[in-house]
Protein backbone atom coordinates (compact mmCIF):
# COMPACT_ATOMS: atom_id res chain seq x y z
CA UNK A 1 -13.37 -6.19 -8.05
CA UNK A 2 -12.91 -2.29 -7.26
CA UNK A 3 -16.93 -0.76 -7.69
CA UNK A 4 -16.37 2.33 -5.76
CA UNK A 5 -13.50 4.88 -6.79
CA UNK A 6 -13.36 7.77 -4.04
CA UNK A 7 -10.91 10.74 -4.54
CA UNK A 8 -10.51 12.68 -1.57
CA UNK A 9 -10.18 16.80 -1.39
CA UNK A 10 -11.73 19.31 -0.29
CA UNK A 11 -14.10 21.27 -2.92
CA UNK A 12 -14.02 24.93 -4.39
CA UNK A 13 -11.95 26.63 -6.82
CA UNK A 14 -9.77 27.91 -3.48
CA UNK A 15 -8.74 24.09 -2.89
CA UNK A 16 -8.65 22.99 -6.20
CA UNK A 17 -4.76 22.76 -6.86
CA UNK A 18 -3.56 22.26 -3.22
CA UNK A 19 -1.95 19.17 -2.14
CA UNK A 20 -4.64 17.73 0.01
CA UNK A 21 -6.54 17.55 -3.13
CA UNK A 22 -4.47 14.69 -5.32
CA UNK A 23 -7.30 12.26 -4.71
CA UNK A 24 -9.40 14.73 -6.82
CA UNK A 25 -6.92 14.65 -9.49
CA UNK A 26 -6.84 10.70 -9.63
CA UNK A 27 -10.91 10.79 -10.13
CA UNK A 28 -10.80 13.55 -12.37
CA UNK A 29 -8.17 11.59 -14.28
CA UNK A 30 -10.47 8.50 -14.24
CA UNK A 31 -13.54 10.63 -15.60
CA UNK A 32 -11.40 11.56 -18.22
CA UNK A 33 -10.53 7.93 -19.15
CA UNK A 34 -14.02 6.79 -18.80
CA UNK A 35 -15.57 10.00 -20.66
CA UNK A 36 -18.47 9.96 -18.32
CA UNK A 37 -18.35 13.58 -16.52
CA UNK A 38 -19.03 13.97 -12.56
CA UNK A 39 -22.32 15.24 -11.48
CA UNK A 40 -23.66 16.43 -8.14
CA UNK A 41 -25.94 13.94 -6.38
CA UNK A 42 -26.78 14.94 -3.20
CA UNK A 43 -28.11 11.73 -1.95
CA UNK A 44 -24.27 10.95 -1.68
CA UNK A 45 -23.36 14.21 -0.90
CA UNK A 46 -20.56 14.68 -3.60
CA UNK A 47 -20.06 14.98 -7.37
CA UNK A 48 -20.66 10.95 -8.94
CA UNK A 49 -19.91 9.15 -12.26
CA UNK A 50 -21.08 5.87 -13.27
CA UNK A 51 -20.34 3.14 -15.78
CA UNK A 52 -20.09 -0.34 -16.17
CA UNK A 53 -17.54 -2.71 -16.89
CA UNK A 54 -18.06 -6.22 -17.85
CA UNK A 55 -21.95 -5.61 -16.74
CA UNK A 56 -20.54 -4.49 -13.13
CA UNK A 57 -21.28 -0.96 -12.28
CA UNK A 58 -18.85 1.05 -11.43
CA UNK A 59 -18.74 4.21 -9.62
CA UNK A 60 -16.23 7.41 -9.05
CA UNK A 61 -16.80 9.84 -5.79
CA UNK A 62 -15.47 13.06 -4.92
CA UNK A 63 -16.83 14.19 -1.67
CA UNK A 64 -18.10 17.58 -1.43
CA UNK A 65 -18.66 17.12 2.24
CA UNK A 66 -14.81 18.83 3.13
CA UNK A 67 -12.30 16.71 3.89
CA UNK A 68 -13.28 15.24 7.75
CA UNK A 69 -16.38 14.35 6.71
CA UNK A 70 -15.46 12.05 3.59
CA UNK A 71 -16.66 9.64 5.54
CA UNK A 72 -20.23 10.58 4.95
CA UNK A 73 -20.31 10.47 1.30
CA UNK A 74 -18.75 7.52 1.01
CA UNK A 75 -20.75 5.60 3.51
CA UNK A 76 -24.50 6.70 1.79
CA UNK A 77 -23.24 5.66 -1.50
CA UNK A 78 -21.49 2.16 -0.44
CA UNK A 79 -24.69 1.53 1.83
CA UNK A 80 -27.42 2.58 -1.14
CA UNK A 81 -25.42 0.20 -3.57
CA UNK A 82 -24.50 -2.55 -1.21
CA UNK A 83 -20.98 -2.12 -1.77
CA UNK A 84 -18.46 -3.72 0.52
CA UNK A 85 -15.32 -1.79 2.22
CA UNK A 86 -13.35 -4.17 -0.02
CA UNK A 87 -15.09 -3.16 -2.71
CA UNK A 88 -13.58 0.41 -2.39
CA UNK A 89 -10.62 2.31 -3.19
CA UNK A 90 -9.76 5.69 -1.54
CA UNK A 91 -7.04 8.01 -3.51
CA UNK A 92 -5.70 10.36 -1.41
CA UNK A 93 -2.62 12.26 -0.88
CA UNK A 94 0.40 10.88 1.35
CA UNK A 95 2.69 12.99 3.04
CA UNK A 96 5.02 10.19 3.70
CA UNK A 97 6.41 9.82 0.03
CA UNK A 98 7.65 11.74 -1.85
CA UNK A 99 5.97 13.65 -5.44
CA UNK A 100 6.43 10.79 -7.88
CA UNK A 101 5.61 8.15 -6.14
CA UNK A 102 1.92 6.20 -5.05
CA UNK A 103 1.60 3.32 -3.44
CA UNK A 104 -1.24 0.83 -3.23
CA UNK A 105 -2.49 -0.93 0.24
CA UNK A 106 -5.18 -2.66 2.03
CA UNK A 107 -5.80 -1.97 5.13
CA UNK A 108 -4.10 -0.49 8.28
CA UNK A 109 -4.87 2.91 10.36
CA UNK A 110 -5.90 5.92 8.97
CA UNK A 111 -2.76 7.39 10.14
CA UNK A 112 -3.99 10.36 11.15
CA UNK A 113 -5.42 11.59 7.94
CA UNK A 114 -8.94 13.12 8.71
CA UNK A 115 -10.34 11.88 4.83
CA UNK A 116 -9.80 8.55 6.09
CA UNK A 117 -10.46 8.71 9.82
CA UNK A 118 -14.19 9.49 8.95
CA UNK A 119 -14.19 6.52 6.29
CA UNK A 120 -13.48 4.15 8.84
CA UNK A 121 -15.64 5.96 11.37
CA UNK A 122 -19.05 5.51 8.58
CA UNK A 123 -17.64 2.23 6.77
CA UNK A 124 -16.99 0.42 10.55
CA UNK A 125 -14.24 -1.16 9.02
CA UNK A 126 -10.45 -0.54 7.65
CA UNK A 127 -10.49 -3.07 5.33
CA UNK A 128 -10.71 -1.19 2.06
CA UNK A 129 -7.98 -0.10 -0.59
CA UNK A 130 -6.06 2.87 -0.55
CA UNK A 131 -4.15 4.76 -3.06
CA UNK A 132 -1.30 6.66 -1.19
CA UNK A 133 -0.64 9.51 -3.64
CA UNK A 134 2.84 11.30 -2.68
CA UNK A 135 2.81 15.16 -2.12
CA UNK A 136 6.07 14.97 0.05
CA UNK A 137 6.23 16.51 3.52
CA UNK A 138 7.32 19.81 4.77
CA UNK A 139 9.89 18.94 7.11
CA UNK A 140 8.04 19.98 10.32
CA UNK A 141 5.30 18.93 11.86
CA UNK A 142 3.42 22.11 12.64
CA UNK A 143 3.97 23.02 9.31
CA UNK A 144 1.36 19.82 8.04
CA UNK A 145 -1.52 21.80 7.74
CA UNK A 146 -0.46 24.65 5.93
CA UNK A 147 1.45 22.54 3.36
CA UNK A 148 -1.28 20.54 2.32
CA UNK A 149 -3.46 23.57 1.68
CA UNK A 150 -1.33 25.06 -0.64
CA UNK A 151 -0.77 24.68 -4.09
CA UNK A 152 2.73 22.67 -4.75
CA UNK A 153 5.46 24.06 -6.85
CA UNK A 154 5.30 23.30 -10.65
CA UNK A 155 8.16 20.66 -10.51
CA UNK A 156 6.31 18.90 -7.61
CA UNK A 157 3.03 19.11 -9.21
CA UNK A 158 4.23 17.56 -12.59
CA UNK A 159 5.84 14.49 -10.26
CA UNK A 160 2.70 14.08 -8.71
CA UNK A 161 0.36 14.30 -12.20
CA UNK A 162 3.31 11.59 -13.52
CA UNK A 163 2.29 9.19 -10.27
CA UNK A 164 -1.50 9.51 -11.25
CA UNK A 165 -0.94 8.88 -15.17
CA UNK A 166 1.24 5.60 -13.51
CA UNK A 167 -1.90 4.48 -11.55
CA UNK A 168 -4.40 5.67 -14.18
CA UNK A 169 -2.89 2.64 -16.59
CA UNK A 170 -3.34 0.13 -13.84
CA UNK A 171 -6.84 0.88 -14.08
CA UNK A 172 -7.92 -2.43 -15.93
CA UNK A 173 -5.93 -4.65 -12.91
CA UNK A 174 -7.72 -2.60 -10.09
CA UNK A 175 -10.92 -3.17 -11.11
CA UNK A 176 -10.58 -6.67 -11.69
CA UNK A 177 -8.80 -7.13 -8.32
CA UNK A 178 -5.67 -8.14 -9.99
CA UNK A 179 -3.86 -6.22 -7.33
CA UNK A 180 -0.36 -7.92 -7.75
CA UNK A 181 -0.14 -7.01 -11.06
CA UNK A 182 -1.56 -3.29 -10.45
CA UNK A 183 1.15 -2.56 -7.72
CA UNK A 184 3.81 -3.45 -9.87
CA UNK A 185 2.65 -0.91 -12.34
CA UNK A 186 2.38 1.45 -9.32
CA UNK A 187 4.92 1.36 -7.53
CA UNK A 188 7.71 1.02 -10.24
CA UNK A 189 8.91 4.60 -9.99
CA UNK A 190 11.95 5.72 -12.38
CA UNK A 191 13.58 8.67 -10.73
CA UNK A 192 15.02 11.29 -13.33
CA UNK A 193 18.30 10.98 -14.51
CA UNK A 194 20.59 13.67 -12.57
CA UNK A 195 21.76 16.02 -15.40
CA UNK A 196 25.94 15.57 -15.73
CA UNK A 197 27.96 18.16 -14.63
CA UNK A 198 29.15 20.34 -17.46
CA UNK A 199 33.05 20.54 -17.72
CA UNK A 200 34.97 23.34 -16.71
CA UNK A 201 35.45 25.93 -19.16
CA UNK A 202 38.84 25.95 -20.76
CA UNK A 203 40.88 28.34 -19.86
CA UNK A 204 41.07 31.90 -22.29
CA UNK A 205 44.01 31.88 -24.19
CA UNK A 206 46.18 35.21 -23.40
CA UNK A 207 46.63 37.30 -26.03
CA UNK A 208 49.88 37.35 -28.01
CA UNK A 209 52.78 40.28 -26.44
């Protein structure tokens, strides 16, 4: 069972639509669904939600810490609660895939995301969910940083709301730990249609001599 739902971001109004901050958008998506709005708590240094379900509680986290120090907001709240690392999912965004898409997985290196490099650092241990929310990547490598700090274009920002609405409906299997059937409802991406190619004009009739 999933008790602890982190988003990860960076907070302020100036971050608030940029890239790095689709882990946000998954929690804030989840507070919607749950009607219970985030509050501050600065014993876990971020904004917090709490319900139950099925008489477990069940908590959402966005870290106010900044982004490298997720790790620390994360860690008070799973060691207050005495919540195990695979007790926990982490949304946040992926530069590997593309808008549109999320994947789920357990496990593995933090890949050199900084959100999830301090996680490990606090948890001791990799072995907790993930939520791999795609923003796309710019191409070039030194470009990274300044991508995900900006806010995407509308097209890629719709993809990436219709990835979160995908994951938001697996909800029910995620927090049972039914996590076959939630990664089938995750990962089953339709790509849009292309539109058809509109046929050539016919040609204008000359006028009569």
């Amino acid at each position: 069972m999933i008790k602890l739902w982190v988003g990860l971001g960076n907070p302020g109004p100036e971050y608030e639509a940029t890239r790095h901050n689709a882990g946000f958008w998954f929690i804030d998506g989840l507070a919607r669904l749950w009607k219970t709005p985030l509050q501050l708590e600065r014993n876990y240094y971020g904004l917090v939600a709490r319900t139950s379900f099925q008489g477990e509680s069940v908590w959402l986290l966005q870290p106010q810490t900044f982004m490298n120090l997720s790790g620390k907001s994360v860690g008070a709240l799973a060691r207050f609660f005495k919540i195990n690392p695979d007790q926990i999912l982490v949304a946040h965004d992926e530069l590997d895939l593309p808008p549109g898409q999320a994947k789920l997985k357990f496990g593995g290196s933090h890949a050199g995301h900084n959100g999830l490099r301090d996680i490990h650092a606090q948890l001791g241990s990799a072995d907790y969910w993930r939520l791999r929310v795609g923003i796309g990547h710019p191409g070039v490598k030194s470009e990274v940083i300044d991508w995900v700090l900006k806010k995407p274009m509308p097209e890629q920002r719709a993809l990436v709301q219709e990835s979160i609405e995908r994951c938001l409906k697996a909800f029910p299997q995620l927090v049972m730990g039914e996590m076959e059937k939630a990664t089938l409802q995750i990962h089953t991406h339709k790509p849009p249609r292309p539109k058809p190619p509109r046929p050539p004009a016919a040609p204008e009739t000359p006028p009569p001599p």
